[in-house]
N, C-alpha and C. Protein backbone atom coordinates (compact mmCIF):
# COMPACT_ATOMS: atom_id res chain seq x y z
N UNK A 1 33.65 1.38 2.59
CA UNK A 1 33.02 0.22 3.21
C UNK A 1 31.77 0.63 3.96
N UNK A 2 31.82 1.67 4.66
CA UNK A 2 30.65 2.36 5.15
C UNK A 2 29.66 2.45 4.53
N UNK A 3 29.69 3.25 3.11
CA UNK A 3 29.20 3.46 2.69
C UNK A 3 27.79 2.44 1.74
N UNK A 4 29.15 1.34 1.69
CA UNK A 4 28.40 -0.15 1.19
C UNK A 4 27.53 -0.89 2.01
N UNK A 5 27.67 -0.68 3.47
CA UNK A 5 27.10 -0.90 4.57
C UNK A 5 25.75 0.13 4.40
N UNK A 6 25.84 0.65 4.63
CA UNK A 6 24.10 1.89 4.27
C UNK A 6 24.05 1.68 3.80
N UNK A 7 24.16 1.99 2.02
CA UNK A 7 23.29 1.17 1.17
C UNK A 7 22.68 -0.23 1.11
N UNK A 8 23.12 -0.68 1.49
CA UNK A 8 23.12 -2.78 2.11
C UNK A 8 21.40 -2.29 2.98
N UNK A 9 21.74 -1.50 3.91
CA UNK A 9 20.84 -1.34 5.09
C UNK A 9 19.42 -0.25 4.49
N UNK A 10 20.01 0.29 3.31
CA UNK A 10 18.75 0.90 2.90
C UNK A 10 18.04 0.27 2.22
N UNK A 11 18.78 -0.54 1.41
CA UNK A 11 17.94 -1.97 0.51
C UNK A 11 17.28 -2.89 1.49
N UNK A 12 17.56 -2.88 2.27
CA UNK A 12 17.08 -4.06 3.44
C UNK A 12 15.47 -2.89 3.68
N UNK A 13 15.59 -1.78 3.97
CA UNK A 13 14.70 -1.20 4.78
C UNK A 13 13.32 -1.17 3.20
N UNK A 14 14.27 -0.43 2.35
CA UNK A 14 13.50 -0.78 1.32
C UNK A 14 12.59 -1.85 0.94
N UNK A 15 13.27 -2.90 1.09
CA UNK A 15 12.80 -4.33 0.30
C UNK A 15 11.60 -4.80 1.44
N UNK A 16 11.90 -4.20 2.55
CA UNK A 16 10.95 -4.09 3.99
C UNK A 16 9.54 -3.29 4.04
N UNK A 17 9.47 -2.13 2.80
CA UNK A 17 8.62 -1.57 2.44
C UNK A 17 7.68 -2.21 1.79
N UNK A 18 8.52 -2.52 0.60
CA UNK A 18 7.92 -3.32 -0.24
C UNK A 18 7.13 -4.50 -0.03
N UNK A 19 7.39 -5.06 0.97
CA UNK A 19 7.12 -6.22 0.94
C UNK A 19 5.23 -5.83 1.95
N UNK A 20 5.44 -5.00 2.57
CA UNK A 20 4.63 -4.40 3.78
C UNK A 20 3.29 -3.93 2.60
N UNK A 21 3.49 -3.20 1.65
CA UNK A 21 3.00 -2.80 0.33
C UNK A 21 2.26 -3.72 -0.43
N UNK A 22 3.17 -5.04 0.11
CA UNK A 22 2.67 -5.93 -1.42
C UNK A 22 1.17 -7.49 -0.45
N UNK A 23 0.11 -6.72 -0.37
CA UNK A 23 -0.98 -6.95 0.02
C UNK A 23 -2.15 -6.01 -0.41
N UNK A 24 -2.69 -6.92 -1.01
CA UNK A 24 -4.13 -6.12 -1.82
C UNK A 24 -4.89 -5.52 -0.62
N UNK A 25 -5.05 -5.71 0.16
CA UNK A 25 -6.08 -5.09 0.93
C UNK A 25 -5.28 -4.31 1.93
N UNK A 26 -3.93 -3.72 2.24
CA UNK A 26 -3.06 -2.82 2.32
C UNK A 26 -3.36 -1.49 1.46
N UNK A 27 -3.06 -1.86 0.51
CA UNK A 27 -3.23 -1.04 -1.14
C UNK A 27 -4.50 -0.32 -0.99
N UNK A 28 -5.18 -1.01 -0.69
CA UNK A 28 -6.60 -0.83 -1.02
C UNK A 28 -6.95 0.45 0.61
N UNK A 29 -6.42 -0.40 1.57
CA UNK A 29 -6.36 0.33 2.91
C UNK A 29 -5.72 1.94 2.53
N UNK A 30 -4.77 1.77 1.84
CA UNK A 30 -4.00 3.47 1.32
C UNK A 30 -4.88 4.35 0.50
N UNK A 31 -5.50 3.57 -0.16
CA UNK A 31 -6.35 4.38 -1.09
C UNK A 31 -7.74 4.62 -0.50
N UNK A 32 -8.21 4.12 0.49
CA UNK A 32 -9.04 4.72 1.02
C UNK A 32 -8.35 6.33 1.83
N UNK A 33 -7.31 5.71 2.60
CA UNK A 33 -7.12 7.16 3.22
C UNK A 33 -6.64 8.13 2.46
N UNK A 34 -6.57 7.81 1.20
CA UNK A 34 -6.06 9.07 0.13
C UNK A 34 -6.90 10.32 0.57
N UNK A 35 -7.81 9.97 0.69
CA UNK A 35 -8.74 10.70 1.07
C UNK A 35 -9.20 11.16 2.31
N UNK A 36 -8.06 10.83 3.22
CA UNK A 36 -8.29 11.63 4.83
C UNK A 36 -8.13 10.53 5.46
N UNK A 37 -8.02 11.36 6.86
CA UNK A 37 -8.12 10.73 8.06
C UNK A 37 -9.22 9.45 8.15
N UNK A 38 -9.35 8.14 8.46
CA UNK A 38 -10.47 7.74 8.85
C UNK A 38 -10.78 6.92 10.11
N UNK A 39 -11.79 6.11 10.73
CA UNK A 39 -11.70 5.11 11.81
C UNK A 39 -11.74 3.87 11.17
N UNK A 40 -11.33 3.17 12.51
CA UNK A 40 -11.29 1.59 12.39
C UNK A 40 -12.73 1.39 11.11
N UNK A 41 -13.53 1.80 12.08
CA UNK A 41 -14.86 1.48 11.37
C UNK A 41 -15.49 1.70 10.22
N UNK A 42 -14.88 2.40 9.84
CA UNK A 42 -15.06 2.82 8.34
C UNK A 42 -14.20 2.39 7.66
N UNK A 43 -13.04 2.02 7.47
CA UNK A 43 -12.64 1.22 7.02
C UNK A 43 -12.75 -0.11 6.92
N UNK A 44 -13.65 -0.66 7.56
CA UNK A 44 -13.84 -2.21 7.56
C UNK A 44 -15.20 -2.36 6.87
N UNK A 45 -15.59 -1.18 7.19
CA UNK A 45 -17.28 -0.90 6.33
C UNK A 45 -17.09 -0.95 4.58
N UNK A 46 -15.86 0.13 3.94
CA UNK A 46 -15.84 0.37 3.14
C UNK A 46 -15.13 -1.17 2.44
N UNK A 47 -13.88 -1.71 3.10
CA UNK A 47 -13.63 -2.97 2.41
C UNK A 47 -14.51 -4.25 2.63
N UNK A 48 -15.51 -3.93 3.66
CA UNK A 48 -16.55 -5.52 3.81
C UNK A 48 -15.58 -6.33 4.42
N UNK A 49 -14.62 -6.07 4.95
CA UNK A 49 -13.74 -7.29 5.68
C UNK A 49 -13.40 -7.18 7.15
N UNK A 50 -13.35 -8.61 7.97
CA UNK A 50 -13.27 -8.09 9.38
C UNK A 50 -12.85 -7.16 10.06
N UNK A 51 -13.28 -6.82 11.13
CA UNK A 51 -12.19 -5.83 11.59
C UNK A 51 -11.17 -6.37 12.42
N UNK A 52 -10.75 -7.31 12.54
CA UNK A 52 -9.66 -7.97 13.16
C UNK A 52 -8.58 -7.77 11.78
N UNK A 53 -8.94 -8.73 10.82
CA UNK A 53 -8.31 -7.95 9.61
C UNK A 53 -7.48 -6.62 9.62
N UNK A 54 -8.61 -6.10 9.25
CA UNK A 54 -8.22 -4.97 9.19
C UNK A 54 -7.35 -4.23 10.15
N UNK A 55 -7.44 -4.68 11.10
CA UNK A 55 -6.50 -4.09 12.86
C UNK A 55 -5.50 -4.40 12.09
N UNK A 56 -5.41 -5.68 12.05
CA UNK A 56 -4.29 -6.16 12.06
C UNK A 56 -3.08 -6.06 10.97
N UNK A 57 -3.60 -5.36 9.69
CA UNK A 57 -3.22 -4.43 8.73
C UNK A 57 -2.37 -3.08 8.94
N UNK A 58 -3.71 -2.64 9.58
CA UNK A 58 -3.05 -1.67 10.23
C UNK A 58 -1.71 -1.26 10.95
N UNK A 59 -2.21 -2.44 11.88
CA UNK A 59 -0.74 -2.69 13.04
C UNK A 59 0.31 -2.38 12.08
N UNK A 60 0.03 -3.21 11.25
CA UNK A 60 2.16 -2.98 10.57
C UNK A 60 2.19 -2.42 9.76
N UNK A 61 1.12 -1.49 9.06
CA UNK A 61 1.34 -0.46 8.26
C UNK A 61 1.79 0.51 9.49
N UNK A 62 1.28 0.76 10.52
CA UNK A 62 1.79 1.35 11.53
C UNK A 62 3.51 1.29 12.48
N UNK A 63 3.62 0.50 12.34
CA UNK A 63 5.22 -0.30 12.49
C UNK A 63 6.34 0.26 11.43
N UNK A 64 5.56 -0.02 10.41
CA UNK A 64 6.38 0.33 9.64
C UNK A 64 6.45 1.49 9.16
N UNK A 65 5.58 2.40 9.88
CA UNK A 65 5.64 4.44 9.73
C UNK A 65 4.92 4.75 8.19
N UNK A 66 4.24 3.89 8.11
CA UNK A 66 3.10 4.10 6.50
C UNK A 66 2.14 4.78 7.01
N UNK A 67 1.61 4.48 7.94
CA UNK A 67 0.28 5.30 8.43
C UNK A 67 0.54 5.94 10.08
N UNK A 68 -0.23 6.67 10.52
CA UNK A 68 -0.16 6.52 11.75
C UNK A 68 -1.66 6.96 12.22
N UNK A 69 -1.62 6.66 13.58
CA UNK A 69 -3.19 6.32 14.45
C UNK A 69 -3.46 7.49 15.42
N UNK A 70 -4.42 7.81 15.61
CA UNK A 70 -4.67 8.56 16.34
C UNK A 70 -6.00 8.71 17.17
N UNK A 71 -6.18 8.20 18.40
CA UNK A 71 -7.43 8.04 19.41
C UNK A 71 -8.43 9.42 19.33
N UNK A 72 -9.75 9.21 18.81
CA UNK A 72 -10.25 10.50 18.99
C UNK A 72 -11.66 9.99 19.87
N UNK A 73 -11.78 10.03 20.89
CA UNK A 73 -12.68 9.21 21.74
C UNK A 73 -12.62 8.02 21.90
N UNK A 74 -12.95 7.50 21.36
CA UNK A 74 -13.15 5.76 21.98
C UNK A 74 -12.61 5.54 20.70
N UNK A 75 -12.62 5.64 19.71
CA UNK A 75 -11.92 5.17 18.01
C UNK A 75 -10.60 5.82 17.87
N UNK A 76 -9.95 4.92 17.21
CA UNK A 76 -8.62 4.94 16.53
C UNK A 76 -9.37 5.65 14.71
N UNK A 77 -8.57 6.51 14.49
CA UNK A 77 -8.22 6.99 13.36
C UNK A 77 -7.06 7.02 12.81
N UNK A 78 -7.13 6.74 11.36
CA UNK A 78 -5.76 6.17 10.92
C UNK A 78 -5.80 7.38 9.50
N UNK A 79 -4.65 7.75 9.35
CA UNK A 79 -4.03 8.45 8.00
C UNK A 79 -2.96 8.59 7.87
N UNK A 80 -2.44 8.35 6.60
CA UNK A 80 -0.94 8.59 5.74
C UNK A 80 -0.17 9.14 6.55
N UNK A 81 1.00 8.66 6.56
CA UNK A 81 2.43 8.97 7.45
C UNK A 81 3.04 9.83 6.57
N UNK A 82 2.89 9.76 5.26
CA UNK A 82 3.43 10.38 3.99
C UNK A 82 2.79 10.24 2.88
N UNK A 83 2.06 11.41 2.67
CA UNK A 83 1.51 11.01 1.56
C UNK A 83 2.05 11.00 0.09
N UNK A 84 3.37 10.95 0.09
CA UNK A 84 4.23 10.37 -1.00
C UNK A 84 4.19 9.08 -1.42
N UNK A 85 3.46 7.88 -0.38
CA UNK A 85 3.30 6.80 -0.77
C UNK A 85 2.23 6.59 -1.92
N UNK A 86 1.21 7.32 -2.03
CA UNK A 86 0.40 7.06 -2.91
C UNK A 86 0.81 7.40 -4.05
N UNK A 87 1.88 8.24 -4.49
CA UNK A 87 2.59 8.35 -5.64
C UNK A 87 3.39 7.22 -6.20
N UNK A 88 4.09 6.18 -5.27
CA UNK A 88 4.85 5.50 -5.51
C UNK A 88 3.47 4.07 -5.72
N UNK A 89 2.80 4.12 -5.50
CA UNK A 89 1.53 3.08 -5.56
C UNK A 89 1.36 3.24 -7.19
N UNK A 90 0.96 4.75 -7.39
CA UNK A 90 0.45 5.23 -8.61
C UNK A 90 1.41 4.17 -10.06
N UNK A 91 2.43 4.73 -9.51
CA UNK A 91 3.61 4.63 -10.60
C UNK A 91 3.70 3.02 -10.75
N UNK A 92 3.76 2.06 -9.86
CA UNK A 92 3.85 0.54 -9.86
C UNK A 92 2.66 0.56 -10.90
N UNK A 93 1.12 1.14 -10.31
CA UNK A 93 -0.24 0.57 -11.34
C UNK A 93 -0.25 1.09 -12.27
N UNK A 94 0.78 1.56 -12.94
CA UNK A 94 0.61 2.84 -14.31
C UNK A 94 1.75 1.78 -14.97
N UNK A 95 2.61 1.09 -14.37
CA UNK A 95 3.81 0.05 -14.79
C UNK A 95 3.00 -1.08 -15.09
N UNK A 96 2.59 -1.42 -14.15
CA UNK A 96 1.66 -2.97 -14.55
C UNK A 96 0.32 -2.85 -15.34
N UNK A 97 -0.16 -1.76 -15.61
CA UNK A 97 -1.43 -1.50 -16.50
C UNK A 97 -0.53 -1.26 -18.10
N UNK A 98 0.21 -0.73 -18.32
CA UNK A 98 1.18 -0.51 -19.51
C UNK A 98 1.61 -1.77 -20.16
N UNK A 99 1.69 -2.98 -18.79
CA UNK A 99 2.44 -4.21 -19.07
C UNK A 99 1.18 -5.33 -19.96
N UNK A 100 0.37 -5.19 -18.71
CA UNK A 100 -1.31 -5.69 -19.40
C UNK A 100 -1.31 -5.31 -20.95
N UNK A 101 -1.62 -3.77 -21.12
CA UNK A 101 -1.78 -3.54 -22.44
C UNK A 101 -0.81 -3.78 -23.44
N UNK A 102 0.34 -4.18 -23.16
CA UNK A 102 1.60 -4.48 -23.88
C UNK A 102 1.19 -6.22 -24.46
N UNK A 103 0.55 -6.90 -23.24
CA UNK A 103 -0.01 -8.28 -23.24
C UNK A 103 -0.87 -8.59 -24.13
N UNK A 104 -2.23 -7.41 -23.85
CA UNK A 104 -3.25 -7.70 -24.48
C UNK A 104 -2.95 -7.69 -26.17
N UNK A 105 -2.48 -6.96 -26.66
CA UNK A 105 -2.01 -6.63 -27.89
C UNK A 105 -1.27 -7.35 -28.62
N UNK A 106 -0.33 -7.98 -28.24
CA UNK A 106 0.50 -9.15 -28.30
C UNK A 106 -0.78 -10.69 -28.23
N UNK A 107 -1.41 -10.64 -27.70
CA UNK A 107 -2.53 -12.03 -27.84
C UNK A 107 -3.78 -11.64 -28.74
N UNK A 108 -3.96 -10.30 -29.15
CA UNK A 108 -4.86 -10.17 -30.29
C UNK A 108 -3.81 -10.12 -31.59
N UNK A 109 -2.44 -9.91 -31.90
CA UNK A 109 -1.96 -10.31 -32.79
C UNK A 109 -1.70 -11.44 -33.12
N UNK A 110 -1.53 -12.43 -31.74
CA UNK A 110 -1.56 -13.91 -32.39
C UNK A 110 -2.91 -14.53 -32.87
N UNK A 111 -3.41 -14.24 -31.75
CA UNK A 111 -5.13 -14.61 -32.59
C UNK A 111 -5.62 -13.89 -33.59
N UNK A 112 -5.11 -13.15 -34.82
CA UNK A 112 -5.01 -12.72 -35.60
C UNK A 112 -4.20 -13.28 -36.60
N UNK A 113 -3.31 -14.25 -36.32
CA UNK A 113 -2.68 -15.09 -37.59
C UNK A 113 -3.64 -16.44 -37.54
């Protein structure tokens, strides 16, 4: 019964990930820091979108132990809590790009009869 209980509670934490994940400009927020440490400000530079936005992204990628922050003078810098997440990013867009091309192929064979 325990045991059904943790798993119950890891799916919950899981499905809690996921859901934290499933925002394009999140995504997009990870793949900038693939590439390092960065500030508020550069990140709002590189996506063109507010920086309230973007804070506010942050915040619960932060909450939720995806990223974490770090004050280096007057700026917050933000980078990967784990950079195992960008693997698990990888693998979803390598699933849904496979699915596309599974699509595309399938609608040039019908428009082909």
């Amino acid at each position: 019964m325990i045991d059904l209980e943790r798993k119950r509670e890891l799916y919950r934490l899981q499905a809690e990930l996921c859901q934290t994940l499933a925002d394009p400009t999140r995504l997009e927020l990870l793949e900038l820091l693939s590439e390092g440490p960065r500030p508020v400000k550069a990140l709002v530079r590189a996506t063109g979108q507010r920086q309230a936005k973007i804070s506010q992204h942050l915040a619960v990628m932060r909450q939720r132990g995806i990223v974490v922050a770090e004050r280096m003078g007057t700026e917050m810098h933000y980078s990967l809590a784990d950079p195992r997440i960008l693997e698990a990013c990888r693998i979803t867009r390598e699933m849904l790009v496979d699915r596309l091309r599974r699509q595309h192929a399938l609608a040039e064979v019908a428009q082909g009869e």
